[in-house]
Protein backbone atom coordinates (compact mmCIF):
# COMPACT_ATOMS: atom_id res chain seq x y z
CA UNK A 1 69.64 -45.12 35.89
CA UNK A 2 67.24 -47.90 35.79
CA UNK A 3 68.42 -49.47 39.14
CA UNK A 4 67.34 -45.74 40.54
CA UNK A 5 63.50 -45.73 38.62
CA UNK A 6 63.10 -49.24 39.53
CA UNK A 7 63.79 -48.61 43.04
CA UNK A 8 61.92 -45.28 43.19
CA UNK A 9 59.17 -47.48 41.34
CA UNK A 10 59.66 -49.75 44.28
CA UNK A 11 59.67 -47.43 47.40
CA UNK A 12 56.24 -46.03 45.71
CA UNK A 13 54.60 -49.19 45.34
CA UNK A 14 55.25 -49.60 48.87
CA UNK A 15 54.54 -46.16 50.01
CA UNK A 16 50.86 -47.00 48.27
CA UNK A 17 50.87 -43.06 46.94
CA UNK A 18 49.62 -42.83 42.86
CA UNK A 19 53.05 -42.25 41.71
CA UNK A 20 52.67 -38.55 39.89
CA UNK A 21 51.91 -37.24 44.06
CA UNK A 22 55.31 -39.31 45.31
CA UNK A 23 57.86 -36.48 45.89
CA UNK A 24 60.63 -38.66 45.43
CA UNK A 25 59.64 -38.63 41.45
CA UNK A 26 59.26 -35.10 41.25
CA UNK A 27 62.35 -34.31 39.39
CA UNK A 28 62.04 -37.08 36.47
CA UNK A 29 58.43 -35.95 35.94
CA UNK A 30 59.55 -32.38 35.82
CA UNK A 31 62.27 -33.39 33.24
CA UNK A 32 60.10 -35.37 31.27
CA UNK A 33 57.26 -32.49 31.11
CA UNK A 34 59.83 -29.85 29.93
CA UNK A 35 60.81 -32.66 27.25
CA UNK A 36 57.05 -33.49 26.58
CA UNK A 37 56.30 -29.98 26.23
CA UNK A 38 59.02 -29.08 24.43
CA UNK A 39 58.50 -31.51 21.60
CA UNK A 40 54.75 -30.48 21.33
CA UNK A 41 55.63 -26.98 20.88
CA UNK A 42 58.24 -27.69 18.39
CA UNK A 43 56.05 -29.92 16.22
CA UNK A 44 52.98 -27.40 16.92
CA UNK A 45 55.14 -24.51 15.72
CA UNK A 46 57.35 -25.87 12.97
CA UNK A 47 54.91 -28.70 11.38
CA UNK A 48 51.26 -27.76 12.21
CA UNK A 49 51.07 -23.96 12.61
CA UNK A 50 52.16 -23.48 9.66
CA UNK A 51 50.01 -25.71 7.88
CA UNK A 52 46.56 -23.99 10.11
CA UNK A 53 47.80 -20.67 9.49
CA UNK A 54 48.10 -21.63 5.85
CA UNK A 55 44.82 -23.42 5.96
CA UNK A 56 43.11 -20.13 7.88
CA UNK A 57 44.66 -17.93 5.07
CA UNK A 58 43.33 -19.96 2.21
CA UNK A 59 39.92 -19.74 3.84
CA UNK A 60 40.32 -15.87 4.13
CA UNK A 61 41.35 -15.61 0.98
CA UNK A 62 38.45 -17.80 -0.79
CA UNK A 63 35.70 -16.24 1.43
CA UNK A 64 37.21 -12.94 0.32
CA UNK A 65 37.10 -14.08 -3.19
CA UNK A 66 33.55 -15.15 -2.44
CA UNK A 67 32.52 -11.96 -1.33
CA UNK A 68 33.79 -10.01 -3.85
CA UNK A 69 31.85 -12.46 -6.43
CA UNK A 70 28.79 -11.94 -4.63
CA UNK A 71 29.29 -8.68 -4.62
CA UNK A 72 30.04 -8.17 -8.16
CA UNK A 73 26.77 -10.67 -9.09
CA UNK A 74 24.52 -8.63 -6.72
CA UNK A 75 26.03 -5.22 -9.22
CA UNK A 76 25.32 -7.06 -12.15
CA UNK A 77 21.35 -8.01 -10.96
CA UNK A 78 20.81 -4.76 -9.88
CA UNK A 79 21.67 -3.10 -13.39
CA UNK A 80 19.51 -6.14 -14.82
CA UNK A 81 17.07 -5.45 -12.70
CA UNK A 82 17.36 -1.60 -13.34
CA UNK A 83 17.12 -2.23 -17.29
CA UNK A 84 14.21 -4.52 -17.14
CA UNK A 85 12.60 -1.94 -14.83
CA UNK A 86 13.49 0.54 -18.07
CA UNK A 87 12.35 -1.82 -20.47
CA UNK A 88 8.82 -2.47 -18.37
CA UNK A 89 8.03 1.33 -18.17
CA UNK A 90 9.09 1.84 -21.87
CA UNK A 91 6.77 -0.79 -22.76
CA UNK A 92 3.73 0.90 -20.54
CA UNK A 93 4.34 3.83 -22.26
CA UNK A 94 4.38 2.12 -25.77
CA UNK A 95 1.50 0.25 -24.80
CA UNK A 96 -0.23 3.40 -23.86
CA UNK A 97 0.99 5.70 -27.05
CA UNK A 98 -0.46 2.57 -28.98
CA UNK A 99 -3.92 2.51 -26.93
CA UNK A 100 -4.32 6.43 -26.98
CA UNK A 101 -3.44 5.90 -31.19
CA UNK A 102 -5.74 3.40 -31.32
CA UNK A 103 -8.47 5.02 -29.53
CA UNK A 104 -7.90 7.93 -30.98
CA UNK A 105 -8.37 6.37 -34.37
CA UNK A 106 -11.03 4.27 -33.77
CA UNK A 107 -13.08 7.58 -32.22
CA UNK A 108 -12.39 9.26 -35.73
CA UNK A 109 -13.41 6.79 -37.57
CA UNK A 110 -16.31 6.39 -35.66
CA UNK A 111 -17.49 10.18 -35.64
CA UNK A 112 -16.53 10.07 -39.27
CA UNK A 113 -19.17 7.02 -39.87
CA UNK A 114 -21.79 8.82 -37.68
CA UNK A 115 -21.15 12.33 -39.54
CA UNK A 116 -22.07 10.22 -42.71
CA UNK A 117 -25.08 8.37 -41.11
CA UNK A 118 -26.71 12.09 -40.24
CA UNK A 119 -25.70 13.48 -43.84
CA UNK A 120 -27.40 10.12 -45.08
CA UNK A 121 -30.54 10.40 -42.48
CA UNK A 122 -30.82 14.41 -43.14
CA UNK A 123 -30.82 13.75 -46.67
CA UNK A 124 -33.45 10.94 -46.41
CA UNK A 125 -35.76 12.66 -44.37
CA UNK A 126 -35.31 15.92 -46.64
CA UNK A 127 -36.27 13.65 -49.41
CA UNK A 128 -39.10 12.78 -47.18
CA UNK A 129 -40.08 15.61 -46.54
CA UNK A 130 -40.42 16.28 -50.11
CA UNK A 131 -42.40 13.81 -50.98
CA UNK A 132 -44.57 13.99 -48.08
CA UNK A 133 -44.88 17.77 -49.21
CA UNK A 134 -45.86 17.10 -52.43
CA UNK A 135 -48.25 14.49 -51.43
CA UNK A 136 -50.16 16.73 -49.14
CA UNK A 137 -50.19 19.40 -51.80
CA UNK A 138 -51.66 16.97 -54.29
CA UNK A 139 -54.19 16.13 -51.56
CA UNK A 140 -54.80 19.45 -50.71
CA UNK A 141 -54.76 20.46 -54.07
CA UNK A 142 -57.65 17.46 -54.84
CA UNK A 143 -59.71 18.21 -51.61
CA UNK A 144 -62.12 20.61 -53.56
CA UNK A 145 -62.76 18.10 -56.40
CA UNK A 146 -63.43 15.34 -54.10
CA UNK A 147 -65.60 17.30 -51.65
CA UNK A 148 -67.64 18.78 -54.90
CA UNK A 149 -68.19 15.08 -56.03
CA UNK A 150 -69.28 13.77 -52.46
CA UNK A 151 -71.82 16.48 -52.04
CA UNK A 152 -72.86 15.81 -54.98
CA UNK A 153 -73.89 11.90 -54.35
CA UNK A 154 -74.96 13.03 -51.13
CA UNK A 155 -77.48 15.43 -52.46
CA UNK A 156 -78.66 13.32 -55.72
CA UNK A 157 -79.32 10.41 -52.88
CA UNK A 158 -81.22 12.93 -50.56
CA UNK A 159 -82.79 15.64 -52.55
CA UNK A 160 -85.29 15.17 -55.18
CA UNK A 161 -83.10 18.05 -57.69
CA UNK A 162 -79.49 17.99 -57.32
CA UNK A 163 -77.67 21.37 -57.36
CA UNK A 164 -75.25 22.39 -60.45
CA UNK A 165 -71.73 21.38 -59.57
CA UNK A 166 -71.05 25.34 -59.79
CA UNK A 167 -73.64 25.90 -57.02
CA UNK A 168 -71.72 22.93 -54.90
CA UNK A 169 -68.27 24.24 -56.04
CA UNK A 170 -69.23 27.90 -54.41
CA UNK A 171 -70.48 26.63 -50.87
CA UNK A 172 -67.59 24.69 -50.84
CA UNK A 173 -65.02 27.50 -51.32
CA UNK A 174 -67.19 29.57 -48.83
CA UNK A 175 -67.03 27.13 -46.56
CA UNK A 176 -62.87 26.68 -46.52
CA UNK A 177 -62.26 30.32 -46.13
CA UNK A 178 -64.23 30.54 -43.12
């Protein structure tokens, strides 16, 4: 058979065609493609198929595997999330129970202080009231006596006979009650 390729090699070389268009080759290049392809396909089919197929399915599988994590982590942060949402608006509320306590307090207190400061006050200025009573009545009361003696300077500076301290005494009186 290689006397016939070397002399089909031959007639093509002298033909001066590329040797896959020479129709006398035709048959051997047929042959050898069926054989070509058939060894391809076997190899792709028994050897490296099943490896990519096996490879694909892995991938499936982890990415699968990966979503379900995901999944399950994105669960997990969303009840976190929930419960420190809870735990925030517990806290407001606790904050605010405390401030409205405190407030509320502090405003008793306070009223309580200034309920004592007006009892204290009132009582000071009845007390001062009192005394400024009594003072005036003293005064009051002292008015006559010190009127009687002034006239009486008065008139023992300006008139040659002063008048009795009764006469003084009774134009005083007459004097007020008008």
């Amino acid at each position: 058979m290689a006397t016939t390729d070397d002399a089909a090699h031959a007639a093509s070389e002298a033909s001066g065609l590329f040797p896959p268009f020479d129709t006398s080759t035709y048959a051997s290049q047929l042959l050898w493609l069926v054989i070509a392809f058939g060894l391809v396909y076997y190899v792709i089919s028994k050897i490296a198929g099943p490896r990519i197929s096996g490879i694909l399915e892995d991938r499936h599988d982890r990415i699968a595997s990966d979503l379900a994590e995901a999944e399950r982590l994105k669960r997990e942060t969303d009840e976190a999330m929930e419960g420190y949402e809870k735990a925030l608006a517990d806290a407001r509320t606790k904050a605010n129970a405390m401030a409205n306590e405190t407030r509320d307090k502090l405003t008793a207190e306070t009223n309580a202080k200034r309920h004592a400061s007006e009892e204290e006050l009132a009582k000071k200025l009845s007390e001062a009231e009192t005394r400024i009573n009594a003072i005036k009545t003293e005064a009051l009361s002292q008015v006559d006596t010190i009127a009687t003696d002034a006239v009486d300077a008065i008139m023992e500076k300006l008139a040659p006979k002063a008048p009795t301290k009764v006469a003084v005494t009774k134009a005083i009186a007459a004097q007020s009650q008008q």
